[in-house]
N, C-alpha and C. Protein backbone atom coordinates (compact mmCIF):
# COMPACT_ATOMS: atom_id res chain seq x y z
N UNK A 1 27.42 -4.47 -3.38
CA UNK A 1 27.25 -5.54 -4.33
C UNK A 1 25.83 -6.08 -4.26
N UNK A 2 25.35 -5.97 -5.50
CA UNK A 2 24.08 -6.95 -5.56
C UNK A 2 23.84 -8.45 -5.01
N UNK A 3 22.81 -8.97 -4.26
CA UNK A 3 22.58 -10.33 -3.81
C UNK A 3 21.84 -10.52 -4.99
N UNK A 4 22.05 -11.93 -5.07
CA UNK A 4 21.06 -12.62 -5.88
C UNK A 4 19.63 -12.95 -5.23
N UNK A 5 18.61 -13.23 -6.42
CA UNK A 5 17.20 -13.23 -5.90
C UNK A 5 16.72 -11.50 -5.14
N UNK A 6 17.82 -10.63 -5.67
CA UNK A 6 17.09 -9.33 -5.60
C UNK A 6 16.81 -8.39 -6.83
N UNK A 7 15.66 -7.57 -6.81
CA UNK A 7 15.75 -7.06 -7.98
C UNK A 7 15.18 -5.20 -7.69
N UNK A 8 15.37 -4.44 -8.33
CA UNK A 8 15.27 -2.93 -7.84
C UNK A 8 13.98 -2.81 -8.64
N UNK A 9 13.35 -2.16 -7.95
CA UNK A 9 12.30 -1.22 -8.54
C UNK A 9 11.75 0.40 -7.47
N UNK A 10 12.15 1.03 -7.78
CA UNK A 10 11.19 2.30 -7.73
C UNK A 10 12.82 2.47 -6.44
N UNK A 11 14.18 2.04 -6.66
CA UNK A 11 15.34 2.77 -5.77
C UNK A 11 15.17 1.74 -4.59
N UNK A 12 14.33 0.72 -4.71
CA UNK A 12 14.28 -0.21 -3.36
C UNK A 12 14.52 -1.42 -3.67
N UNK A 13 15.61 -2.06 -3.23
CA UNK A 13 15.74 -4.04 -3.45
C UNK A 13 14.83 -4.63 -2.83
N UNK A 14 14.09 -5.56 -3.69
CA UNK A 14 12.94 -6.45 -3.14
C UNK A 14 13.07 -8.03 -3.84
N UNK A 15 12.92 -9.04 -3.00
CA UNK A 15 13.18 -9.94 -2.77
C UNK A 15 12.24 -10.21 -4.05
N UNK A 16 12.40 -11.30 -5.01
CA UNK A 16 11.10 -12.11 -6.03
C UNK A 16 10.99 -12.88 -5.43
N UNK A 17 9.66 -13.23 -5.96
CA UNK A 17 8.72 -13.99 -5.13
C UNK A 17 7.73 -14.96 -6.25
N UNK A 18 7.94 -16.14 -5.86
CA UNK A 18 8.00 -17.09 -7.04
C UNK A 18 6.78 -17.08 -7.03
N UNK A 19 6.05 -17.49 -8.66
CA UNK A 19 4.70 -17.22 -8.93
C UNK A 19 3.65 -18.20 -8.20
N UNK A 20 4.06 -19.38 -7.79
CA UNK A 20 3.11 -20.77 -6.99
C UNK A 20 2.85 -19.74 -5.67
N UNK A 21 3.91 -19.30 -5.38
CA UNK A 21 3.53 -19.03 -3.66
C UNK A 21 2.68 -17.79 -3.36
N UNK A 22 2.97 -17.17 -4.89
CA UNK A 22 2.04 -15.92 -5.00
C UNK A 22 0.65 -16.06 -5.15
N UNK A 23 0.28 -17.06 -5.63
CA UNK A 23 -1.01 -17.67 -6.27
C UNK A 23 -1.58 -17.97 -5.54
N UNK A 24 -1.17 -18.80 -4.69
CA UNK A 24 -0.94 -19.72 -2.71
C UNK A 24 -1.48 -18.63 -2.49
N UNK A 25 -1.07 -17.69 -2.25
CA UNK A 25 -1.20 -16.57 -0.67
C UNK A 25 -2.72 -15.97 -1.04
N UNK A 26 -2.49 -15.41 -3.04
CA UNK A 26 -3.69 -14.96 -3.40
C UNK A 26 -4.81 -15.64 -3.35
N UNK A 27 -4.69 -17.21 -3.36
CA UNK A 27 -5.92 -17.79 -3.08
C UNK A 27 -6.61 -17.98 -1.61
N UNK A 28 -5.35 -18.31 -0.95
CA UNK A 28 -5.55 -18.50 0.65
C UNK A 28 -6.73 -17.22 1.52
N UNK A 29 -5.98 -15.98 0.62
CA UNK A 29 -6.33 -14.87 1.37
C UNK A 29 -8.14 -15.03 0.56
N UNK A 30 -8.11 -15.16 -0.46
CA UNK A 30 -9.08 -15.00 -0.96
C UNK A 30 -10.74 -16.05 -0.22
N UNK A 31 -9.77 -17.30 0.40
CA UNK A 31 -10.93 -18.42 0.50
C UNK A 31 -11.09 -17.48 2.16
N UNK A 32 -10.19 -17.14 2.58
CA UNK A 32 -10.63 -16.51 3.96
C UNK A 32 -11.52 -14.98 4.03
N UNK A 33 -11.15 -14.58 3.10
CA UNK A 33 -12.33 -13.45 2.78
C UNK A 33 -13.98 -13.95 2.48
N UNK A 34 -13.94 -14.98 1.94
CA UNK A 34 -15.24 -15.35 1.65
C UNK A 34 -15.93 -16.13 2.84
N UNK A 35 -14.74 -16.89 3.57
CA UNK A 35 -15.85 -17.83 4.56
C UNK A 35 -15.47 -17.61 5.83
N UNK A 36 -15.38 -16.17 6.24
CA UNK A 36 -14.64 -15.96 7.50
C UNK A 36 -15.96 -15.88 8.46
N UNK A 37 -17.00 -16.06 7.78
CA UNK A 37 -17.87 -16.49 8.91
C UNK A 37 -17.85 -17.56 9.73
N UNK A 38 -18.13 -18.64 8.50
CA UNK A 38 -17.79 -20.24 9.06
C UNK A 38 -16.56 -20.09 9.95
N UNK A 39 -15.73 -19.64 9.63
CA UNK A 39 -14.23 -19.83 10.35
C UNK A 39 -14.79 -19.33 11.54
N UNK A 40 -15.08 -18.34 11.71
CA UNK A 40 -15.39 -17.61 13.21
C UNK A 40 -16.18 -18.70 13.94
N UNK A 41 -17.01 -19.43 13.22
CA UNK A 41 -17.90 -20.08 14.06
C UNK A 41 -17.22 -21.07 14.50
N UNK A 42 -16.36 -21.95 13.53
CA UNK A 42 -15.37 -22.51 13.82
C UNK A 42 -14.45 -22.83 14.65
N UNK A 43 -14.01 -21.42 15.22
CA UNK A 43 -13.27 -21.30 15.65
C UNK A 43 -13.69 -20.96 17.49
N UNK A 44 -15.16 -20.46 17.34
CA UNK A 44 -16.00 -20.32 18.30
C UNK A 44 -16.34 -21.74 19.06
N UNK A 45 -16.32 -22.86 18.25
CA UNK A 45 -16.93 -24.25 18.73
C UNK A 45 -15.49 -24.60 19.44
N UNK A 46 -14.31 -24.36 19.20
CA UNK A 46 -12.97 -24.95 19.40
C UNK A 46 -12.56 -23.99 21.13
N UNK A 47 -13.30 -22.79 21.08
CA UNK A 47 -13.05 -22.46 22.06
C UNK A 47 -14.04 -22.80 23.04
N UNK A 48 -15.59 -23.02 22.61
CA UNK A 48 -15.89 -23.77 23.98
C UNK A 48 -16.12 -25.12 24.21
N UNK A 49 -15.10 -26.42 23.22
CA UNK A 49 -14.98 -27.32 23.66
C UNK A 49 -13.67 -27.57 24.36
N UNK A 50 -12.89 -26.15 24.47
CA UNK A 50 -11.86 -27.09 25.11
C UNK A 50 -11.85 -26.43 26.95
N UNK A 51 -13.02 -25.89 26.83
CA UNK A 51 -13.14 -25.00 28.42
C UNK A 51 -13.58 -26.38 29.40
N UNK A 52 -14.41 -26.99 28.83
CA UNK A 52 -14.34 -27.98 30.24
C UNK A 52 -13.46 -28.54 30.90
N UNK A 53 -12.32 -29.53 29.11
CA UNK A 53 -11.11 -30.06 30.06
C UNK A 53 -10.40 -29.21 30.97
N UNK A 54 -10.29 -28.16 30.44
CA UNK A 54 -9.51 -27.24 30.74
C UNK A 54 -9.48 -26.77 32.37
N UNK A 55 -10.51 -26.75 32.85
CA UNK A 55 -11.68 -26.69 34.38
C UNK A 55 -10.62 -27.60 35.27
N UNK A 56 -10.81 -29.01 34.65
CA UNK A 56 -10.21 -29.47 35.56
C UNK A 56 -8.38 -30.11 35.38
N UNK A 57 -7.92 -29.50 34.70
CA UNK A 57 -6.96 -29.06 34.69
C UNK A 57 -5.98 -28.08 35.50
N UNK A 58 -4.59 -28.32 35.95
CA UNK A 58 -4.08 -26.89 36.17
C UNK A 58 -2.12 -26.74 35.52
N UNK A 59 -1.96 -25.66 35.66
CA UNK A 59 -0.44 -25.73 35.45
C UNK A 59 -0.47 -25.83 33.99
N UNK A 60 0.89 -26.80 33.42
CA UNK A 60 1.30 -27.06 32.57
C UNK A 60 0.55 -27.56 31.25
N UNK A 61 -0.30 -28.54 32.03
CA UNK A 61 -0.88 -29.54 31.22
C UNK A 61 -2.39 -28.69 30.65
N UNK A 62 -2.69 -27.60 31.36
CA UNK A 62 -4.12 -26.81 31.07
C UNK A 62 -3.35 -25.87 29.72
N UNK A 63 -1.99 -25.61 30.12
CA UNK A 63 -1.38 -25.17 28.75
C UNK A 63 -1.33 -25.89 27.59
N UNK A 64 -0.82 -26.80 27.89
CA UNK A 64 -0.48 -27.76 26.80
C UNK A 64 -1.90 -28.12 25.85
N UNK A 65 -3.01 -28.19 26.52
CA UNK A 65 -4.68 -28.80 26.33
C UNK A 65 -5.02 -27.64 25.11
N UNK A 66 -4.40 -25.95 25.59
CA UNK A 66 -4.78 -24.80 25.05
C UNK A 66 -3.57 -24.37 23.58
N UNK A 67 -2.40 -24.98 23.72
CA UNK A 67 -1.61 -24.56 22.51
C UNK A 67 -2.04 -26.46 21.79
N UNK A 68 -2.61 -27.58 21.82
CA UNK A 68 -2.81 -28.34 21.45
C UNK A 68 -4.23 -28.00 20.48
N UNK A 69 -4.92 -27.22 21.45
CA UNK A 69 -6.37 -27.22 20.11
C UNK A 69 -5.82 -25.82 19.68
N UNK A 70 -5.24 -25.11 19.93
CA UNK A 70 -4.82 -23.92 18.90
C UNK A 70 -4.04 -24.76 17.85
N UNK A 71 -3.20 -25.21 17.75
CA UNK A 71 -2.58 -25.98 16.48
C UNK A 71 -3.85 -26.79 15.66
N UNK A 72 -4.38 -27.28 16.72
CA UNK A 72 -5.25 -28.36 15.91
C UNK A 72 -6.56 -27.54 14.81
N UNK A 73 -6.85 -26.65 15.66
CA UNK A 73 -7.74 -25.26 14.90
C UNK A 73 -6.89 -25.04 13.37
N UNK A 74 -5.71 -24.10 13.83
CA UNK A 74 -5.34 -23.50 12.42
C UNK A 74 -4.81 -24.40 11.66
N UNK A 75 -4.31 -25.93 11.71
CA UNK A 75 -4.09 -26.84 11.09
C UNK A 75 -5.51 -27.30 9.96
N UNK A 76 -6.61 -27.65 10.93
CA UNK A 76 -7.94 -27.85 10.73
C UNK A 76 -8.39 -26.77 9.21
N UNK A 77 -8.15 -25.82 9.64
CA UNK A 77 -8.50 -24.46 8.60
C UNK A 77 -7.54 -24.83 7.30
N UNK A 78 -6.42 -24.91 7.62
CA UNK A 78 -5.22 -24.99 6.61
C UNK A 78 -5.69 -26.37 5.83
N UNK A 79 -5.80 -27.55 5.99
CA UNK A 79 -6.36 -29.04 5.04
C UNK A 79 -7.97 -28.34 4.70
N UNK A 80 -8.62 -27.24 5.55
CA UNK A 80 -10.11 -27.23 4.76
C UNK A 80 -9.52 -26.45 3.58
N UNK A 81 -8.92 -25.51 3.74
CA UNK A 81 -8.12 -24.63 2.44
C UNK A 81 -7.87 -25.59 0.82
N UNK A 82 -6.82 -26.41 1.19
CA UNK A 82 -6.31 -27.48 0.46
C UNK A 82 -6.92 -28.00 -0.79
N UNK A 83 -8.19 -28.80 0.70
CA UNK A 83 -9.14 -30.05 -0.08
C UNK A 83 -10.28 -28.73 -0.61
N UNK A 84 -10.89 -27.81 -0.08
CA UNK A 84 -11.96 -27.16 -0.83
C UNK A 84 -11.90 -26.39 -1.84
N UNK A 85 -10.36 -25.86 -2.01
CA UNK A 85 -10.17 -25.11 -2.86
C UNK A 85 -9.30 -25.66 -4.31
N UNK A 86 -8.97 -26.46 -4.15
CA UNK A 86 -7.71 -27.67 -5.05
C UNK A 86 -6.50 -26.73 -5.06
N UNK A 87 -6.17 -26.04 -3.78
CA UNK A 87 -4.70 -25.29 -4.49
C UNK A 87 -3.31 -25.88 -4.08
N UNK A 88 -3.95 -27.47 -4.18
CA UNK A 88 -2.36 -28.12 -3.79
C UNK A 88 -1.48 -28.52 -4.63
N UNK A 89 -2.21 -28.02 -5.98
CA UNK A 89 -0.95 -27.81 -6.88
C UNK A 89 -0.26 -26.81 -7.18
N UNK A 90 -0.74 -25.57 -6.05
CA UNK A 90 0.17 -24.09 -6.10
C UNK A 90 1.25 -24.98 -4.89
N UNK A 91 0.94 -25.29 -4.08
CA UNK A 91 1.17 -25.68 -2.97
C UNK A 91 2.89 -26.72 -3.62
N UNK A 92 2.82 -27.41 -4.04
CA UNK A 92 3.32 -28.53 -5.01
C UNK A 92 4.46 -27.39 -5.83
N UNK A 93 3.99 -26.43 -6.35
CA UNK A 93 4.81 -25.91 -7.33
C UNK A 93 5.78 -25.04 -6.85
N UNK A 94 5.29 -24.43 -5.47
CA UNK A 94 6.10 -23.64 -4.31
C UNK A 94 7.25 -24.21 -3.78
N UNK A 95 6.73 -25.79 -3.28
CA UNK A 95 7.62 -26.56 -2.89
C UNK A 95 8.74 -27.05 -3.86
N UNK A 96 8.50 -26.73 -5.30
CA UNK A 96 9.21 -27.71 -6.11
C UNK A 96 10.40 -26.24 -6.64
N UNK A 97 9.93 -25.19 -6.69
CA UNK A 97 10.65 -23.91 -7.19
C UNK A 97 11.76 -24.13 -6.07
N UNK A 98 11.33 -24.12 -4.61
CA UNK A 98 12.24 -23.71 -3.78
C UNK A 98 13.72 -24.71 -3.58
N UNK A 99 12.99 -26.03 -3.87
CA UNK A 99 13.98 -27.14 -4.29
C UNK A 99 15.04 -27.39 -4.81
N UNK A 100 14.31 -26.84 -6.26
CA UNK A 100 14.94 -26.71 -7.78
C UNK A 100 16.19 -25.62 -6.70
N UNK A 101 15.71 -24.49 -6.91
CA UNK A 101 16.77 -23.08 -6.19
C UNK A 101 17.89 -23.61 -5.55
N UNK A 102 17.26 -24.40 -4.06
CA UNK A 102 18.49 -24.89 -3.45
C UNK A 102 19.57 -25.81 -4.38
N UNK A 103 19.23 -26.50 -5.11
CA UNK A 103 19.84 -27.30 -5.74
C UNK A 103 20.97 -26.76 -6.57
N UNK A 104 20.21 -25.74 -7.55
CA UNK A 104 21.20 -25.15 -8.22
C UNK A 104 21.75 -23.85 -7.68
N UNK A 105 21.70 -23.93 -6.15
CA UNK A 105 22.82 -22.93 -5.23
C UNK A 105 23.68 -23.83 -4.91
N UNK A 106 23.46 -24.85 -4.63
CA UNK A 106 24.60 -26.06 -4.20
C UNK A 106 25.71 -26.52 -5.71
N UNK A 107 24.95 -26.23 -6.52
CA UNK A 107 25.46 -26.73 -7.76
C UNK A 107 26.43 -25.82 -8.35
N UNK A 108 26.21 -24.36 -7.91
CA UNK A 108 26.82 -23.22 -8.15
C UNK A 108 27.69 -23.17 -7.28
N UNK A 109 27.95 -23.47 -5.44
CA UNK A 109 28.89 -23.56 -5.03
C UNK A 109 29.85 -24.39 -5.56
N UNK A 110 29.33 -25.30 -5.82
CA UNK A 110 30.01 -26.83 -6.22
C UNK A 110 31.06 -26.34 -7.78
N UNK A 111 30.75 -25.14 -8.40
CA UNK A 111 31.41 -24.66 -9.35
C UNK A 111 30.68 -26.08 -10.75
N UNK A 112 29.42 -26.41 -10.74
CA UNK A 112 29.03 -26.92 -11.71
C UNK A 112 28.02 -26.31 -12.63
N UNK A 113 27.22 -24.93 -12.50
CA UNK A 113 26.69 -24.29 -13.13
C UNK A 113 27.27 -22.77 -12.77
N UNK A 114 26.94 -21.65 -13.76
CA UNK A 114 27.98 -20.52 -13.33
C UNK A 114 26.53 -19.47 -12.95
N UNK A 115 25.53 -19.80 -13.23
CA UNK A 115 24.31 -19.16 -12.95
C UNK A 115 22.89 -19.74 -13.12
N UNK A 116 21.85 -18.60 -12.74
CA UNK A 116 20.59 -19.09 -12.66
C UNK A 116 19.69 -18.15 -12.85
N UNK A 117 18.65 -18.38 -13.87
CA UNK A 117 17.28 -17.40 -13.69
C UNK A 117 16.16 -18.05 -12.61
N UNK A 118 16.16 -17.33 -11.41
CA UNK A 118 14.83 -17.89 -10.88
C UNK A 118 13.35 -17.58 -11.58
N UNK A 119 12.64 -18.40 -11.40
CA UNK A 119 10.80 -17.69 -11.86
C UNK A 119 11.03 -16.94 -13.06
N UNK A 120 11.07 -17.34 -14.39
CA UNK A 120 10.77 -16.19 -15.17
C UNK A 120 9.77 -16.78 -15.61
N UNK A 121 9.32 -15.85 -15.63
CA UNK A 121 7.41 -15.21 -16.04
C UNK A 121 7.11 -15.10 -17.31
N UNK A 122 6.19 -15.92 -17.76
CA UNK A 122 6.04 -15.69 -19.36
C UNK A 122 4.55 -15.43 -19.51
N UNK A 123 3.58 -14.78 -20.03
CA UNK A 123 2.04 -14.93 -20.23
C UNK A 123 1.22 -15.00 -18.97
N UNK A 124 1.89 -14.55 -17.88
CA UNK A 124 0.89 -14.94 -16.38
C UNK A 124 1.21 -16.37 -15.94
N UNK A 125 2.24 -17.10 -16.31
CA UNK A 125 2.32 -18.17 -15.82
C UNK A 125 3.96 -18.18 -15.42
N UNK A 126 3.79 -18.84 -14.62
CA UNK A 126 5.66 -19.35 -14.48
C UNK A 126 6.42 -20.90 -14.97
N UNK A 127 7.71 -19.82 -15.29
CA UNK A 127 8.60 -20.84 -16.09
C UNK A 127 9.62 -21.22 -15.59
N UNK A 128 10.30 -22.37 -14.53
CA UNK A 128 11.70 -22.49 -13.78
C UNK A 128 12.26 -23.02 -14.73
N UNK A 129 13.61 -22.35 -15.05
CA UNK A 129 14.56 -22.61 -15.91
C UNK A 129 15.54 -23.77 -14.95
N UNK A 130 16.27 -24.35 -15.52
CA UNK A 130 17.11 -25.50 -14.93
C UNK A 130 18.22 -25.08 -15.34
């Protein structure tokens, strides 16, 4: 039996994949292709400011110092993404598709709608049906 949110092409079921998050990924990947220098350097300053605390540190807490600026790094990268690129309205539209979905899966258990088109695609843009 077919799942829903699958669709066949070429003899293989593949999951759709809503157009915001596609846009998301294509831009994301795209701002990191262009400034993966900065990032490196970036990411170069994060590793030797956290070697001193780190010195006098031991155990747990020299861990904690090292998965604390690793979050704080790829967090750091992720808001430069955001604010430099404006894609927080892919960001916005990802969040709002996946919403909508749950909603009208709950609504469909609930026996109050009998179906659903996710993402249909019209002209390069996307259209969530309700």
């Amino acid at each position: 039996m077919r799942q829903p949110g699958l669709f066949q092409r070429h003899g293989v079921f593949r999951r759709r994949r809503s157009y915001a998050r596609r846009q998301f990924r294509e831009r994301l990947f795209a701002f990191l292709r262009r400034n993966w220098r900065v990032l490196l350097a970036y990411v170069a300053i994060c590793v030797v400011s956290v070697i001193p605390p780190s010195m006098f540190l031991s155990g747990y807490l020299r861990g904690f110092v090292h998965g604390a600026m690793t979050v704080a790094a790829v967090a750091a990268v992720g808001l430069l993404f955001l604010l430099y690129t404006g894609s927080s309205r892919e960001l916005s539209g990802a969040y709002g598709e996946d919403n909508t979905r749950e909603v009208l899966r709950v609504a469909k258990r609930r026996r109050h709608v009998w179906g659903w088109v996710d993402n249909l695609e019209v002209a390069a843009t996307s259209t969530t049906s309700s």
